[in-house]
C-alpha atoms as a PDB file:
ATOM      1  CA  UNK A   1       0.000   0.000   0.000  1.00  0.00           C
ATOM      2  CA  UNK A   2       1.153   3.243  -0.952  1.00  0.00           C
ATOM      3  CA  UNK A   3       0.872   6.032   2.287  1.00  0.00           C
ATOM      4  CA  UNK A   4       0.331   9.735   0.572  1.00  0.00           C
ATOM      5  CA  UNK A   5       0.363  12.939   2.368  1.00  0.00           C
ATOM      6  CA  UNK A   6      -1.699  16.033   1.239  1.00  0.00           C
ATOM      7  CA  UNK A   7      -1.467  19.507   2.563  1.00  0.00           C
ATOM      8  CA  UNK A   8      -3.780  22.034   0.595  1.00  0.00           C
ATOM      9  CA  UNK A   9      -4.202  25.602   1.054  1.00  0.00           C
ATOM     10  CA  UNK A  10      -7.788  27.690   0.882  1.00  0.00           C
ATOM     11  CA  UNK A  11      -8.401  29.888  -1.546  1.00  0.00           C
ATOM     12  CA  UNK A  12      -7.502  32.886  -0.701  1.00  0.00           C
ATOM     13  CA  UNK A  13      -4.854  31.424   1.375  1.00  0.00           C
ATOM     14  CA  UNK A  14      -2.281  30.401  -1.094  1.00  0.00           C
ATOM     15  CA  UNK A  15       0.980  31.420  -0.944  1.00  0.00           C
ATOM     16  CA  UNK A  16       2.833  32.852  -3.850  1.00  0.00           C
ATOM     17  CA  UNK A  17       5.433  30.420  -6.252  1.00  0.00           C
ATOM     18  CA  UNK A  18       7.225  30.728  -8.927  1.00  0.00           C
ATOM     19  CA  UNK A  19       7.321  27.633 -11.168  1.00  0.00           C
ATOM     20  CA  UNK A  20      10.082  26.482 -13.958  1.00  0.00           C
ATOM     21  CA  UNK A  21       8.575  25.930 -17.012  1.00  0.00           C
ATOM     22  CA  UNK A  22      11.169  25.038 -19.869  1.00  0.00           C
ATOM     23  CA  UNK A  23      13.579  27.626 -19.065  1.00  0.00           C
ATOM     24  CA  UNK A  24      11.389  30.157 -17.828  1.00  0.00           C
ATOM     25  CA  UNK A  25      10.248  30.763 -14.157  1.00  0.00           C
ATOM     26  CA  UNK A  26       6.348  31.864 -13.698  1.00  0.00           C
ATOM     27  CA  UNK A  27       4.478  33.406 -11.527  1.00  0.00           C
ATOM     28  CA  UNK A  28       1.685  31.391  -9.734  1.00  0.00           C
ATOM     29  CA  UNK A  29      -0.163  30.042  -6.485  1.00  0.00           C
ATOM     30  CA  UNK A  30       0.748  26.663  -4.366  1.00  0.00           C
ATOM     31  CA  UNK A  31      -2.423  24.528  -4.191  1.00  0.00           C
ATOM     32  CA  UNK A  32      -1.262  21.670  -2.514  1.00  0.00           C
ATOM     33  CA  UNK A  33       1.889  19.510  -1.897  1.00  0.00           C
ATOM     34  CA  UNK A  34       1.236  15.151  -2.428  1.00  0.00           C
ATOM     35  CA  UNK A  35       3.895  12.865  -1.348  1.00  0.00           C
ATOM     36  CA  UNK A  36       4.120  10.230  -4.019  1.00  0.00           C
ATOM     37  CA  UNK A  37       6.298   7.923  -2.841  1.00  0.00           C
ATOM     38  CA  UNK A  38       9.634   9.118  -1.446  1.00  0.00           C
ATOM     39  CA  UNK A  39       8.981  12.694  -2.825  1.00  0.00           C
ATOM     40  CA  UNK A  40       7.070  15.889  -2.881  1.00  0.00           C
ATOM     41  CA  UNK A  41       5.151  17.129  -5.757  1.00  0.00           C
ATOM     42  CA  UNK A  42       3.284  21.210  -5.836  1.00  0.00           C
ATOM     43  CA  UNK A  43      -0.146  21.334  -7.475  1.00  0.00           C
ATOM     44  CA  UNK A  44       0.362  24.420  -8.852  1.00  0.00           C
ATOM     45  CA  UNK A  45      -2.141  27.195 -10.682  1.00  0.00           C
ATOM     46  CA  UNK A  46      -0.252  29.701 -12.820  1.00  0.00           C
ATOM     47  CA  UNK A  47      -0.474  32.364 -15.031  1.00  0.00           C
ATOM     48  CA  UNK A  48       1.475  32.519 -19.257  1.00  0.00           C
ATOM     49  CA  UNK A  49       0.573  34.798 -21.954  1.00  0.00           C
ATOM     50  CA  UNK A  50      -2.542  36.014 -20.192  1.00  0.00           C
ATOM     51  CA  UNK A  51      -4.402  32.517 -19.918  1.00  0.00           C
ATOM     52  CA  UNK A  52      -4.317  30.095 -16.660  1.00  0.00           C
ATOM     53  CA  UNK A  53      -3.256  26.982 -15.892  1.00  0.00           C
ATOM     54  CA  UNK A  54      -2.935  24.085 -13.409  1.00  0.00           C
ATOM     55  CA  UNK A  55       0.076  21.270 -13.289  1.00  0.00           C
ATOM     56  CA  UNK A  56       1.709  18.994 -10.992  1.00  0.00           C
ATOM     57  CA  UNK A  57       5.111  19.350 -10.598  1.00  0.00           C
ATOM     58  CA  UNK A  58       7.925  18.176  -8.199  1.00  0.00           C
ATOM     59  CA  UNK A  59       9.159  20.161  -5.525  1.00  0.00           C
ATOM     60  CA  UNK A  60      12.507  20.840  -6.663  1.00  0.00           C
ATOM     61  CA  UNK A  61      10.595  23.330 -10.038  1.00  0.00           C
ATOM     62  CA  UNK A  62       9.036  25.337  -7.043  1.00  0.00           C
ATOM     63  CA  UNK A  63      10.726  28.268  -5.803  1.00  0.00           C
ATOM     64  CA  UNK A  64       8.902  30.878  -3.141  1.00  0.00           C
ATOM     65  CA  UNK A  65       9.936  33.481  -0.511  1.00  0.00           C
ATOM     66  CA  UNK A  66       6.886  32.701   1.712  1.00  0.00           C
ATOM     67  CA  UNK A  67       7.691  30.205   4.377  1.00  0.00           C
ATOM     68  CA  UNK A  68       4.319  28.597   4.133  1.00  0.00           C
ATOM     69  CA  UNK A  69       5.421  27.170   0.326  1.00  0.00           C
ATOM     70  CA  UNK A  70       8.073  25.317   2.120  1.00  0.00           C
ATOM     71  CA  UNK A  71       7.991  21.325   1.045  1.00  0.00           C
ATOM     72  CA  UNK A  72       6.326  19.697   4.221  1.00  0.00           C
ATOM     73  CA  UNK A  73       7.730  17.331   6.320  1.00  0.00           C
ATOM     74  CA  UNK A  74       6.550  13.425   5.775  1.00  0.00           C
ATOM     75  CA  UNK A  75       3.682  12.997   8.281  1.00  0.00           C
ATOM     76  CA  UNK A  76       3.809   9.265   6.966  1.00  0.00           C
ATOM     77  CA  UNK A  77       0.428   8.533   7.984  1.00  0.00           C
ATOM     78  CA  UNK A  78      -2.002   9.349   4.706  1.00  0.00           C
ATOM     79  CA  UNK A  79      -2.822  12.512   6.718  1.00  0.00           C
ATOM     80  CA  UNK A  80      -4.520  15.354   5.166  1.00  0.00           C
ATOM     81  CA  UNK A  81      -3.753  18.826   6.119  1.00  0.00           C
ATOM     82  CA  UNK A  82      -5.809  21.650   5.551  1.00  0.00           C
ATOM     83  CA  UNK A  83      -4.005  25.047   5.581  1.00  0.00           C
END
């Protein structure tokens, strides 16, 4: 069996990221962080060329100044944690 964390953030509530995509860095919102397996992954909304967009990505394409974007640490339990 295959134990998954999940933290998500509220609308509202998100803090700010900036995503590589290609070779460029965007600007966006952290959704959520999933532990698949031994690593973390951001579900991610984000803004290019004036039209949105959502993507899964691991942690190490995330970059943010806010401490809440910070990858989690491993709960190890299946929790989910509502932010």
């Amino acid at each position: 069996m295959v134990t998954r964390d999940f933290h998500s953030f509220d609308a509202g509530r998100r803090p700010p990221i900036q995503v590589e995509m290609g070779r460029r860095w965007l600007t966006g919102e952290l959704r959520s962080w999933i532990r698949r397996g031994d690593g973390w992954w951001a579900h991610i909304g984000y803004d290019v060329d004036g039209s949105s967009h959502l993507a899964t990505v691991p942690a190490a394409r995330i970059r943010s100044t806010d401490d809440r974007a910070a990858v989690p640490e491993s709960t190890g339990s299946g929790a989910h944690q509502q932010h």
